[in-house]
N, C-alpha and C. Protein backbone atom coordinates (compact mmCIF):
# COMPACT_ATOMS: atom_id res chain seq x y z
N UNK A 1 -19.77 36.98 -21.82
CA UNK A 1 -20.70 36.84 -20.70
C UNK A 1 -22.13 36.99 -21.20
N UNK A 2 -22.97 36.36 -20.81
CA UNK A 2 -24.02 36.20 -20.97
C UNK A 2 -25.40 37.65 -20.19
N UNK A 3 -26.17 37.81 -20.75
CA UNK A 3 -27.38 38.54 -19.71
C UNK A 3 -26.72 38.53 -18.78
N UNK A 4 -27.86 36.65 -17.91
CA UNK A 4 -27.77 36.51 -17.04
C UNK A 4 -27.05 36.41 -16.19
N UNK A 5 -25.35 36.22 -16.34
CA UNK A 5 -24.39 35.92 -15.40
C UNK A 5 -24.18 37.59 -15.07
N UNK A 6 -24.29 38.57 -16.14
CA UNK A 6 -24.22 40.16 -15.54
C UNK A 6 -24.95 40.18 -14.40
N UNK A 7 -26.28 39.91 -14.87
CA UNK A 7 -27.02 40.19 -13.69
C UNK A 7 -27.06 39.85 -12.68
N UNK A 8 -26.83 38.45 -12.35
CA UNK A 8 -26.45 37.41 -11.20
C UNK A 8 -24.80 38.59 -10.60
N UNK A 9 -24.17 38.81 -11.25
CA UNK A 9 -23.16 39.33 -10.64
C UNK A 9 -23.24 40.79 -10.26
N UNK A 10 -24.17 41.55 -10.96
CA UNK A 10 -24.58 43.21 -10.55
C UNK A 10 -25.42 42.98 -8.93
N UNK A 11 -26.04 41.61 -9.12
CA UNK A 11 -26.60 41.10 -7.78
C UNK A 11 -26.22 40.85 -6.83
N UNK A 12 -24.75 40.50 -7.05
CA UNK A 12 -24.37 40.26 -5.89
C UNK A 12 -23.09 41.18 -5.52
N UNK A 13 -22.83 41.81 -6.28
CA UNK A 13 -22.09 43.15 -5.91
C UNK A 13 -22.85 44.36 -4.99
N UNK A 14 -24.31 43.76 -5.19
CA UNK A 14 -25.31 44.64 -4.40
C UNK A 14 -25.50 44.58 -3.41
N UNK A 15 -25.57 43.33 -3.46
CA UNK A 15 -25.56 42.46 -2.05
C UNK A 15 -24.81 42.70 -1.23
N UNK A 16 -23.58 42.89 -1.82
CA UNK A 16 -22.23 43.33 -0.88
C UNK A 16 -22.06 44.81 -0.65
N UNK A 17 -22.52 45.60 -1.22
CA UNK A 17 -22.49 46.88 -1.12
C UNK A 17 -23.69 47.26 0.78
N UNK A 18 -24.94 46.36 0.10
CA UNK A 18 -25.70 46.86 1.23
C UNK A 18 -25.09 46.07 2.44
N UNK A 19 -24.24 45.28 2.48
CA UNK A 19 -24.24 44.55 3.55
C UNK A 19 -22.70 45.51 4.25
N UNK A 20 -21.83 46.08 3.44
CA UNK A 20 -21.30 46.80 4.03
C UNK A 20 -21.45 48.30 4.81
N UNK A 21 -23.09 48.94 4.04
CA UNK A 21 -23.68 49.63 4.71
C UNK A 21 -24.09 49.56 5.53
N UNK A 22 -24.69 48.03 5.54
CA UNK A 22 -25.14 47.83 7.11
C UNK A 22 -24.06 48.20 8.10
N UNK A 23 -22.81 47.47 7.69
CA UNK A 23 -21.62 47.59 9.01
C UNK A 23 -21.08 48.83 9.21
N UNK A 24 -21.28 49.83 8.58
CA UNK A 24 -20.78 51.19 8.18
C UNK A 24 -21.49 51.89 9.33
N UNK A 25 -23.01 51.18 9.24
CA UNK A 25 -24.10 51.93 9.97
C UNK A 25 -24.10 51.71 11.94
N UNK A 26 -23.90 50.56 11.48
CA UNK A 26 -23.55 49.93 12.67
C UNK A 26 -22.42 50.64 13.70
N UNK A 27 -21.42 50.92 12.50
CA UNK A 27 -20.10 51.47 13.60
C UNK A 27 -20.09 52.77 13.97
N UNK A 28 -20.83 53.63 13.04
CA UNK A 28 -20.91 55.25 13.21
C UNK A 28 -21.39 55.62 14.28
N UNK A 29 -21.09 56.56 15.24
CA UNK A 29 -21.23 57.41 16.25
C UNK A 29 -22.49 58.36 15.85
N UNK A 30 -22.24 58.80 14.55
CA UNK A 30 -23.12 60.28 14.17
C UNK A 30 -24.23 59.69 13.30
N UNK A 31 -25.32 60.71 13.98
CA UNK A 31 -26.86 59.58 13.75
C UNK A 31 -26.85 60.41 12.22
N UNK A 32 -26.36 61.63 11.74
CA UNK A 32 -26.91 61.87 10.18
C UNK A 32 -26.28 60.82 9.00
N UNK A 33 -25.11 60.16 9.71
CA UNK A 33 -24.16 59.21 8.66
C UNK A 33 -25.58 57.87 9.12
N UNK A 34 -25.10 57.85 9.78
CA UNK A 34 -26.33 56.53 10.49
C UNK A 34 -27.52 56.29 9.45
N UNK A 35 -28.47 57.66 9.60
CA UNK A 35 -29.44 57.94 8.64
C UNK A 35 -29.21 57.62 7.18
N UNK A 36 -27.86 57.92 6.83
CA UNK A 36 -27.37 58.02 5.14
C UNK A 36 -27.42 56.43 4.92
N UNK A 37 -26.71 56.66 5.84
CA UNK A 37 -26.17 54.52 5.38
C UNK A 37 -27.40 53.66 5.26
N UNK A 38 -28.15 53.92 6.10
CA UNK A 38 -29.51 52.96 6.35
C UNK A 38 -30.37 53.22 5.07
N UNK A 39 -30.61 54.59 4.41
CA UNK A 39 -31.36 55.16 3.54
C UNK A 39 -30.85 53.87 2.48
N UNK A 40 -29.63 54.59 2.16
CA UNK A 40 -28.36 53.61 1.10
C UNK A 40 -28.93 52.54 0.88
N UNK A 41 -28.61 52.00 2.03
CA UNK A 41 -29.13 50.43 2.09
C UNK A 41 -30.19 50.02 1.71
N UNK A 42 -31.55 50.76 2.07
CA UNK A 42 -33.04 50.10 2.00
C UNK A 42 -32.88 50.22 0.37
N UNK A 43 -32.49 51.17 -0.23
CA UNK A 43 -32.79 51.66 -1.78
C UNK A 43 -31.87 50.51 -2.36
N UNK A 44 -30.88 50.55 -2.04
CA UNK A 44 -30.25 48.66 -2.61
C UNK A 44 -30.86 47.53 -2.17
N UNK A 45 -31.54 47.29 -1.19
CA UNK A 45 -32.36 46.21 -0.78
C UNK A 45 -33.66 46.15 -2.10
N UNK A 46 -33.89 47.09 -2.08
CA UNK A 46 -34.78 47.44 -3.12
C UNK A 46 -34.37 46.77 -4.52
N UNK A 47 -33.73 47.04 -4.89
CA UNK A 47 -32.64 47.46 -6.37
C UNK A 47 -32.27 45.98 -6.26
N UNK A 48 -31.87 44.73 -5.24
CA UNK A 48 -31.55 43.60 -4.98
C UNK A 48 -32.44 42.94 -5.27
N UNK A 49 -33.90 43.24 -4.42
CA UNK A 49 -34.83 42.39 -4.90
C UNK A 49 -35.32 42.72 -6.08
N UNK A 50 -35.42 43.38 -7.05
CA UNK A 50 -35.71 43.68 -8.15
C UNK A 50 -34.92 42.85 -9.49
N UNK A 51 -33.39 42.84 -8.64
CA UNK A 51 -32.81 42.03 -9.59
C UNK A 51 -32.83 40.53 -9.36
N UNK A 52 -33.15 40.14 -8.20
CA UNK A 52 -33.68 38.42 -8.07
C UNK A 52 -34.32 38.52 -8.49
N UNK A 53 -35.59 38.68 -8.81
CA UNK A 53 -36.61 38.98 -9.65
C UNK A 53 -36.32 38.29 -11.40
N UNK A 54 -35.65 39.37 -11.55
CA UNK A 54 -34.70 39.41 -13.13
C UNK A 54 -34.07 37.94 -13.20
N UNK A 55 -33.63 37.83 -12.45
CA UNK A 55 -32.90 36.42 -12.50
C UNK A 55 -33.58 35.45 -12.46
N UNK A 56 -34.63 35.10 -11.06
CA UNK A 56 -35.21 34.37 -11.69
C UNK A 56 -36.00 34.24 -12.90
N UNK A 57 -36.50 35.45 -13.47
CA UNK A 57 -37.07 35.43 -14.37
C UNK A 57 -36.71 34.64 -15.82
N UNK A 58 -35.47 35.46 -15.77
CA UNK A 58 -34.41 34.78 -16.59
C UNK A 58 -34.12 33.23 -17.02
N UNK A 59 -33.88 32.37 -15.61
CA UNK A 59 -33.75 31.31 -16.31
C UNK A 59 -35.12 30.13 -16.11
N UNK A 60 -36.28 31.18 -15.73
CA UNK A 60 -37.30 30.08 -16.23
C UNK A 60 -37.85 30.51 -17.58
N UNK A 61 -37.76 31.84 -18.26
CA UNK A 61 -38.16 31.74 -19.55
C UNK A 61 -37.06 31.89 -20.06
N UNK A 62 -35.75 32.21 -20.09
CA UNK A 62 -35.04 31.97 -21.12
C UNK A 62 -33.53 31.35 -20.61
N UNK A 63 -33.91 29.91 -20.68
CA UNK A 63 -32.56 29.19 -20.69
C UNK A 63 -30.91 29.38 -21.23
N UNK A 64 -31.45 29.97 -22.09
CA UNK A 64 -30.14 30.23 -22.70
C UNK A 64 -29.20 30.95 -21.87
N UNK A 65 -29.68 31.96 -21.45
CA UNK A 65 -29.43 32.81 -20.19
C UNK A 65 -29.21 32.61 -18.72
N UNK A 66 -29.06 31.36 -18.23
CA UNK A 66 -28.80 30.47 -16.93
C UNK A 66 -27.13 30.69 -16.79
């Protein structure tokens, strides 16, 4: 495996992580889980766009890595 396909895939394992926080957040009754999950989430939203970032970065300067 290449860099870039790690990263493309740490990306989208992220992706899926926050998006199940979202639904986590969504279903909870108790506002301190509520609070946790949402926190969770923004800091992977974070950590997500950081790694699009990377990626694109990736395959406009280094092809090899696409």
């Amino acid at each position: 495996m290449t860099v870039g396909t790690n990263i493309k895939g740490t990306y989208y394992t992220i992706k899926s992580a926050e998006a199940t926080l979202e639904q986590l957040a969504i279903k909870t009754n108790d506002d301190e889980s509520k609070n946790a999950f949402l926190e969770a989430q923004q800091i992977l939203r974070e950590v997500k766009t950081d790694l699009k970032k990377q990626v694109q970065f990736l395959a406009r300067e280094e092809p090899q890595y696409k």
